[in-house]
N, C-alpha and C. Protein backbone atom coordinates (compact mmCIF):
# COMPACT_ATOMS: atom_id res chain seq x y z
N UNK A 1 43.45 -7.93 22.82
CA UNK A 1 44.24 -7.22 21.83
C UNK A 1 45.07 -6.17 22.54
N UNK A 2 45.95 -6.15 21.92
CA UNK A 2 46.84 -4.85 22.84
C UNK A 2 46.83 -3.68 21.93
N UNK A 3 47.31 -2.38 22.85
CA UNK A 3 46.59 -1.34 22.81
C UNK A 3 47.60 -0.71 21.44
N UNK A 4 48.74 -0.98 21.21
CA UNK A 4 49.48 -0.52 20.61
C UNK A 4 48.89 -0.78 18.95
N UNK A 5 48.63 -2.55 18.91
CA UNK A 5 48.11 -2.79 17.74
C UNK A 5 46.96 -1.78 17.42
N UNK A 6 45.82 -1.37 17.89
CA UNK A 6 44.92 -0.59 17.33
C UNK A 6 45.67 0.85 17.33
N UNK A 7 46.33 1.11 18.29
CA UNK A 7 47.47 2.79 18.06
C UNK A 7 48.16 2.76 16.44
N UNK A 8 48.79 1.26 16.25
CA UNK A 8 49.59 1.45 15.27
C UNK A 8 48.40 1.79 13.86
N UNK A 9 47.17 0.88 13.66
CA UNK A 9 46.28 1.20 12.76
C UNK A 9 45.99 2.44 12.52
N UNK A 10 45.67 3.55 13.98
CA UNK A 10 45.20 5.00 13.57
C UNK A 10 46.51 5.41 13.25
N UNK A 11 47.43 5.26 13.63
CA UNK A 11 48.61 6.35 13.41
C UNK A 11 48.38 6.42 11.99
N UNK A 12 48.43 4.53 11.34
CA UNK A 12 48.82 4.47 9.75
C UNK A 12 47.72 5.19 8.84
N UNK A 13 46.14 5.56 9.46
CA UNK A 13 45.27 5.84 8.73
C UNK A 13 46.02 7.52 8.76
N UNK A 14 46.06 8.26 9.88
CA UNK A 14 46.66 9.49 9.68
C UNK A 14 47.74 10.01 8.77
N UNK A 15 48.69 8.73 8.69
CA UNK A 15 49.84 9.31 7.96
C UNK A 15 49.02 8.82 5.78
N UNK A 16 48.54 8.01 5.61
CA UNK A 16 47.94 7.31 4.25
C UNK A 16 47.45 8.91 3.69
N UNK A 17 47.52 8.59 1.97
CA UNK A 17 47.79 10.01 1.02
C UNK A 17 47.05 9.25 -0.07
N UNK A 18 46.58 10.09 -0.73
CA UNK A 18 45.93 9.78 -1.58
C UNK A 18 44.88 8.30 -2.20
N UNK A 19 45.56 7.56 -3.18
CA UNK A 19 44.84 6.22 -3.67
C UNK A 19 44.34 5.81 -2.00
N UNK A 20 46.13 5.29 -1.37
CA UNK A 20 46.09 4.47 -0.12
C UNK A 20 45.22 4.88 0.94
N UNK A 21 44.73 6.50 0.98
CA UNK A 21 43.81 7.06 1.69
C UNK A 21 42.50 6.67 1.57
N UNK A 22 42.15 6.66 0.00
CA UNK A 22 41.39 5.90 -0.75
C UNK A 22 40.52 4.68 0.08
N UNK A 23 41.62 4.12 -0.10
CA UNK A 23 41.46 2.98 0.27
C UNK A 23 40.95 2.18 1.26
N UNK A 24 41.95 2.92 2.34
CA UNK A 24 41.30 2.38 3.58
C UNK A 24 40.29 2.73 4.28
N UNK A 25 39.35 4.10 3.78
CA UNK A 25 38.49 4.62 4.28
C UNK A 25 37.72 3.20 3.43
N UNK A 26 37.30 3.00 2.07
CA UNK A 26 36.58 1.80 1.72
C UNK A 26 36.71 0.27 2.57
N UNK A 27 37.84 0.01 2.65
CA UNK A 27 38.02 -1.31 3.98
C UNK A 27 37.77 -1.10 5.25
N UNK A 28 38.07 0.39 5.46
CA UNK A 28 37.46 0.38 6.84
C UNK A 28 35.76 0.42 7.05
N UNK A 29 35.29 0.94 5.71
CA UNK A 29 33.37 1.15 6.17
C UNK A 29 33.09 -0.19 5.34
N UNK A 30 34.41 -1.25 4.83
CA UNK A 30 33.40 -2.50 4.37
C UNK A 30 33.53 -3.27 5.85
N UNK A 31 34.23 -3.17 7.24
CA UNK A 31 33.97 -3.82 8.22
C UNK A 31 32.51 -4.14 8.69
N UNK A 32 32.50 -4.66 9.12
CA UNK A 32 31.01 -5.09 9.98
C UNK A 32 31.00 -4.17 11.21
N UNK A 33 29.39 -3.36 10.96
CA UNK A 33 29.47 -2.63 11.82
C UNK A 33 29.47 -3.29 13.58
N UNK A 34 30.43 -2.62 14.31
CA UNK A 34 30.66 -3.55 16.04
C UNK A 34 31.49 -4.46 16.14
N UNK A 35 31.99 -3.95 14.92
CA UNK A 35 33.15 -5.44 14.60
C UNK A 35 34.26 -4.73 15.74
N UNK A 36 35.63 -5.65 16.39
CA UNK A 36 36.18 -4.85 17.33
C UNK A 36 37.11 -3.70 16.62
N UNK A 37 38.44 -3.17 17.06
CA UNK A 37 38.95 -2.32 16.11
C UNK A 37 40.07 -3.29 15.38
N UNK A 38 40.56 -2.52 14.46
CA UNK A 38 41.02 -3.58 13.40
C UNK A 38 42.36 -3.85 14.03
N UNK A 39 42.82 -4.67 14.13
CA UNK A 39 44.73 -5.22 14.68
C UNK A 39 45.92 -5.07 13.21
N UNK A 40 46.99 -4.52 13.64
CA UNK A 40 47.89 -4.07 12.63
C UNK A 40 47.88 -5.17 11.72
N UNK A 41 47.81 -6.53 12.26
CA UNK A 41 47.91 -7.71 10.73
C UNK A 41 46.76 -7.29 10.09
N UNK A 42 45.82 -7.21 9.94
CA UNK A 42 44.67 -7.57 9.35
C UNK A 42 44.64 -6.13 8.62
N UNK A 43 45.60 -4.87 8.61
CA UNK A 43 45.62 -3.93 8.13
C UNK A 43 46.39 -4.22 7.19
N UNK A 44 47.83 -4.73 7.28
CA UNK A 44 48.97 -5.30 6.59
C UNK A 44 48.52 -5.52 5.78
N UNK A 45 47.86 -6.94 5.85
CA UNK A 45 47.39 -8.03 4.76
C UNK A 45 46.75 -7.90 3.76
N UNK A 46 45.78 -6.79 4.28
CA UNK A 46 44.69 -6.57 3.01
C UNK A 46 45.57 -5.01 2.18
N UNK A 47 46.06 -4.35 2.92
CA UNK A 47 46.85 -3.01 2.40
C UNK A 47 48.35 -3.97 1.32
N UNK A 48 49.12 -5.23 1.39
CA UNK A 48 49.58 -5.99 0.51
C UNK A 48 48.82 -6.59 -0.26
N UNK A 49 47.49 -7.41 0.08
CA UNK A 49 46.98 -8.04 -0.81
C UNK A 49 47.00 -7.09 -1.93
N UNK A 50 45.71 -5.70 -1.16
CA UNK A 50 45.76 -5.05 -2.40
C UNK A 50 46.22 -4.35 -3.67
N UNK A 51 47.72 -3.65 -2.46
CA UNK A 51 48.80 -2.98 -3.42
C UNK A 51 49.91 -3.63 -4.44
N UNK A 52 50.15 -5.08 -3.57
CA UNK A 52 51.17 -5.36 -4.27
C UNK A 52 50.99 -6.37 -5.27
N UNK A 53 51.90 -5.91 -6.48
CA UNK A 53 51.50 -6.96 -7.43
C UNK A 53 51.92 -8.87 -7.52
N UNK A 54 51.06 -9.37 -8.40
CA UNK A 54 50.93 -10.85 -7.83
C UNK A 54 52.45 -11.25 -8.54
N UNK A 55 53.43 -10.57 -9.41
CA UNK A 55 54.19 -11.33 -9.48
C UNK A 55 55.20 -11.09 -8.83
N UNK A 56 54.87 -9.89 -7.96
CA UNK A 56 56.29 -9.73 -6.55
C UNK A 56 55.87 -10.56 -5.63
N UNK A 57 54.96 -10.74 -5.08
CA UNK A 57 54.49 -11.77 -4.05
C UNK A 57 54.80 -13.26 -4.04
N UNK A 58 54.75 -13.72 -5.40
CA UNK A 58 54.96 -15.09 -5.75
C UNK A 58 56.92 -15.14 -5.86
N UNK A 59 57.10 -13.83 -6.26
CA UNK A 59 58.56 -13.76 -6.13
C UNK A 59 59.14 -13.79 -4.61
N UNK A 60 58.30 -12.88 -3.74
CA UNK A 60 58.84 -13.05 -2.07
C UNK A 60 58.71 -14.62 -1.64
N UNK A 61 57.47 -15.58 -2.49
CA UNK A 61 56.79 -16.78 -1.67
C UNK A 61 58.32 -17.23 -2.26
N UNK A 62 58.74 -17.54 -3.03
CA UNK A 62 59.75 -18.55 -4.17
C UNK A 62 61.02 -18.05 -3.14
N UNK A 63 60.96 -16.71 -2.73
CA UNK A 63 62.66 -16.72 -1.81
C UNK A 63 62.30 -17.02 -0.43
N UNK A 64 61.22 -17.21 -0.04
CA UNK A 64 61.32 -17.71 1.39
C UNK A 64 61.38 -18.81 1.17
N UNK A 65 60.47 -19.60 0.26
CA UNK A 65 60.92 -21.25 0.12
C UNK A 65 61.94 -21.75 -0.17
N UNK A 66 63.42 -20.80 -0.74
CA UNK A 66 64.92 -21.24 -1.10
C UNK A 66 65.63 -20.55 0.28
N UNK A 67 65.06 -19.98 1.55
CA UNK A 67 65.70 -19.00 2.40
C UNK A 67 66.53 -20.36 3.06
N UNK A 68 67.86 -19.96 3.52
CA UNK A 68 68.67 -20.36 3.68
C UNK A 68 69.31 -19.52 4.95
N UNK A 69 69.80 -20.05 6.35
CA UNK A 69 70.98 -19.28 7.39
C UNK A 69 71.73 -18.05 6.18
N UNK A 70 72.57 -18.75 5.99
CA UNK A 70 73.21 -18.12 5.40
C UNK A 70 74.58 -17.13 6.59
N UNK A 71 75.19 -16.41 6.05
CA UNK A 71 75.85 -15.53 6.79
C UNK A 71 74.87 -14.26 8.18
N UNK A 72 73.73 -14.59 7.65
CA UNK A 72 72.82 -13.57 8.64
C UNK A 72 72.99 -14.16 10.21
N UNK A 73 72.96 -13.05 11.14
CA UNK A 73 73.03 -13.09 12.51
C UNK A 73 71.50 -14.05 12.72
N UNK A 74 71.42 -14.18 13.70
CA UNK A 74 70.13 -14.84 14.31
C UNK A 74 69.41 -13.80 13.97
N UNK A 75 69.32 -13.01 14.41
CA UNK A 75 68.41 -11.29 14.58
C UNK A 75 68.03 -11.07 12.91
N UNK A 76 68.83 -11.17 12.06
CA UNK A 76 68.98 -11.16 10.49
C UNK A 76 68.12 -12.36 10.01
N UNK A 77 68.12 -12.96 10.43
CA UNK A 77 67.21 -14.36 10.11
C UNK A 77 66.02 -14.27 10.44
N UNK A 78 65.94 -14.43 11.23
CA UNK A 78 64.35 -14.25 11.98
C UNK A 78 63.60 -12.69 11.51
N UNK A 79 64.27 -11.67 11.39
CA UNK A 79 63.62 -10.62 10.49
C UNK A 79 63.17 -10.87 9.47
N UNK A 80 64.24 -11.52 8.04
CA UNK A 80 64.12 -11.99 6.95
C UNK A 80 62.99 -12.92 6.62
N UNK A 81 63.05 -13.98 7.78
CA UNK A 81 61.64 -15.18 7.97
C UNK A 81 60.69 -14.61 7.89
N UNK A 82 60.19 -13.80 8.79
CA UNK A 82 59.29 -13.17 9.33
C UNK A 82 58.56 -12.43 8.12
N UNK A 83 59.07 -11.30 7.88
CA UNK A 83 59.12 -10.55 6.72
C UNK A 83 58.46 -11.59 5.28
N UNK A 84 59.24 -12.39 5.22
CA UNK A 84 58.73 -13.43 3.64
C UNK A 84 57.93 -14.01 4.30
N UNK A 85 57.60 -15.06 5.00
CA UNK A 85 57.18 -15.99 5.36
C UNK A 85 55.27 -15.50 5.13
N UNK A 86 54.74 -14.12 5.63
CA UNK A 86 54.18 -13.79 4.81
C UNK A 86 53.23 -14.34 3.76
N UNK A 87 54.20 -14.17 2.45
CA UNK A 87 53.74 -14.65 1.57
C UNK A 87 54.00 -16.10 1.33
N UNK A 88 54.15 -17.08 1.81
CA UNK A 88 53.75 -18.64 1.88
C UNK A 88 53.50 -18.65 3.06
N UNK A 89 52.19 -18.36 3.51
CA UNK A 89 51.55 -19.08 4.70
C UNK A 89 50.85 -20.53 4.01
N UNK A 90 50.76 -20.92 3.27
CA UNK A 90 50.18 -22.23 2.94
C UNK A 90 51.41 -23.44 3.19
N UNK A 91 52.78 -22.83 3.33
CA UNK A 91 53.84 -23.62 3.98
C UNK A 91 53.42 -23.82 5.46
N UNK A 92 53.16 -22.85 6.05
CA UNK A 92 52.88 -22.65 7.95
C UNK A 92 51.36 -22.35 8.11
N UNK A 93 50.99 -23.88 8.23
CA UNK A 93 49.51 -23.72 8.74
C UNK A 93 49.70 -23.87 10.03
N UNK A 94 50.52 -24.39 11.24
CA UNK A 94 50.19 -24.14 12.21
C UNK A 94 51.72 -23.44 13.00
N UNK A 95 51.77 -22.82 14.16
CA UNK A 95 52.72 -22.40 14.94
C UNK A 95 53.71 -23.51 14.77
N UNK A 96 53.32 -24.94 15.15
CA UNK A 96 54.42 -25.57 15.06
C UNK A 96 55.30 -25.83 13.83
N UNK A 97 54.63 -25.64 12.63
CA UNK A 97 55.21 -25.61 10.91
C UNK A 97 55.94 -24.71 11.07
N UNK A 98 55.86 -23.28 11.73
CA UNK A 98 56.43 -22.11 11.80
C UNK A 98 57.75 -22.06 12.10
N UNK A 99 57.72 -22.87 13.88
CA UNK A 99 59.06 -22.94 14.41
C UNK A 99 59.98 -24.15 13.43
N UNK A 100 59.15 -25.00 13.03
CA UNK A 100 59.89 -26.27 12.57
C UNK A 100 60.93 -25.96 11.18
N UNK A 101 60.00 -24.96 10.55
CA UNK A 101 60.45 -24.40 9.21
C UNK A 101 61.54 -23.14 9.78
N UNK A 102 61.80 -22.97 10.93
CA UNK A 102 62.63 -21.65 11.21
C UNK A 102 63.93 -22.14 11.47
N UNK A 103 63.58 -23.21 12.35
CA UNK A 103 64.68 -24.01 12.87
C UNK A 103 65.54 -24.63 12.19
């Protein structure tokens, strides 16, 4: 794991306010104790699962499945992918679905 991913987790627990403070003190003591430290996805995921509601999510899954080039730079694309793609991982079960669906 690299060192930044567990940096980026404490930074985010330091800066979190209230509910979201809440929160992650409960996900962090439901870990398994010796478990290693947590990696920024696995902070993401469950901090969206939990916050965001299911009919924006199904709304991000529905525009990555119509995402299109479009006028976006390469750099614009691959942000945009990245970003949605997200929410339809049941489109990209493996790395190669990933690139195939990018391409």
């Amino acid at each position: 794991m690299r060192a930044t991913e567990t940096e980026g987790v404490e930074l985010a627990y330091y800066r979190l306010k209230g509910v979201a403070y809440s929160w992650f003190e409960m996900w962090k003591n439901s870990r398994e104790k010796g478990s290693p430290p947590a990696r920024w996805c696995e902070l993401t995921d469950a901090f969206i699962d939990h916050f965001l509601p299911a009919e924006t999510k199904a709304a991000c899954a529905a525009e990555f499945e119509s995402l299109k080039k479009g006028s976006m730079s390469v750099w614009e694309d691959h942000m945009r992918f990245a970003h949605l793609s997200k929410y339809a991982i049941y489109m990209l079960p493996t790395m190669e679905a990933r690139v195939r669906r990018f391409m």
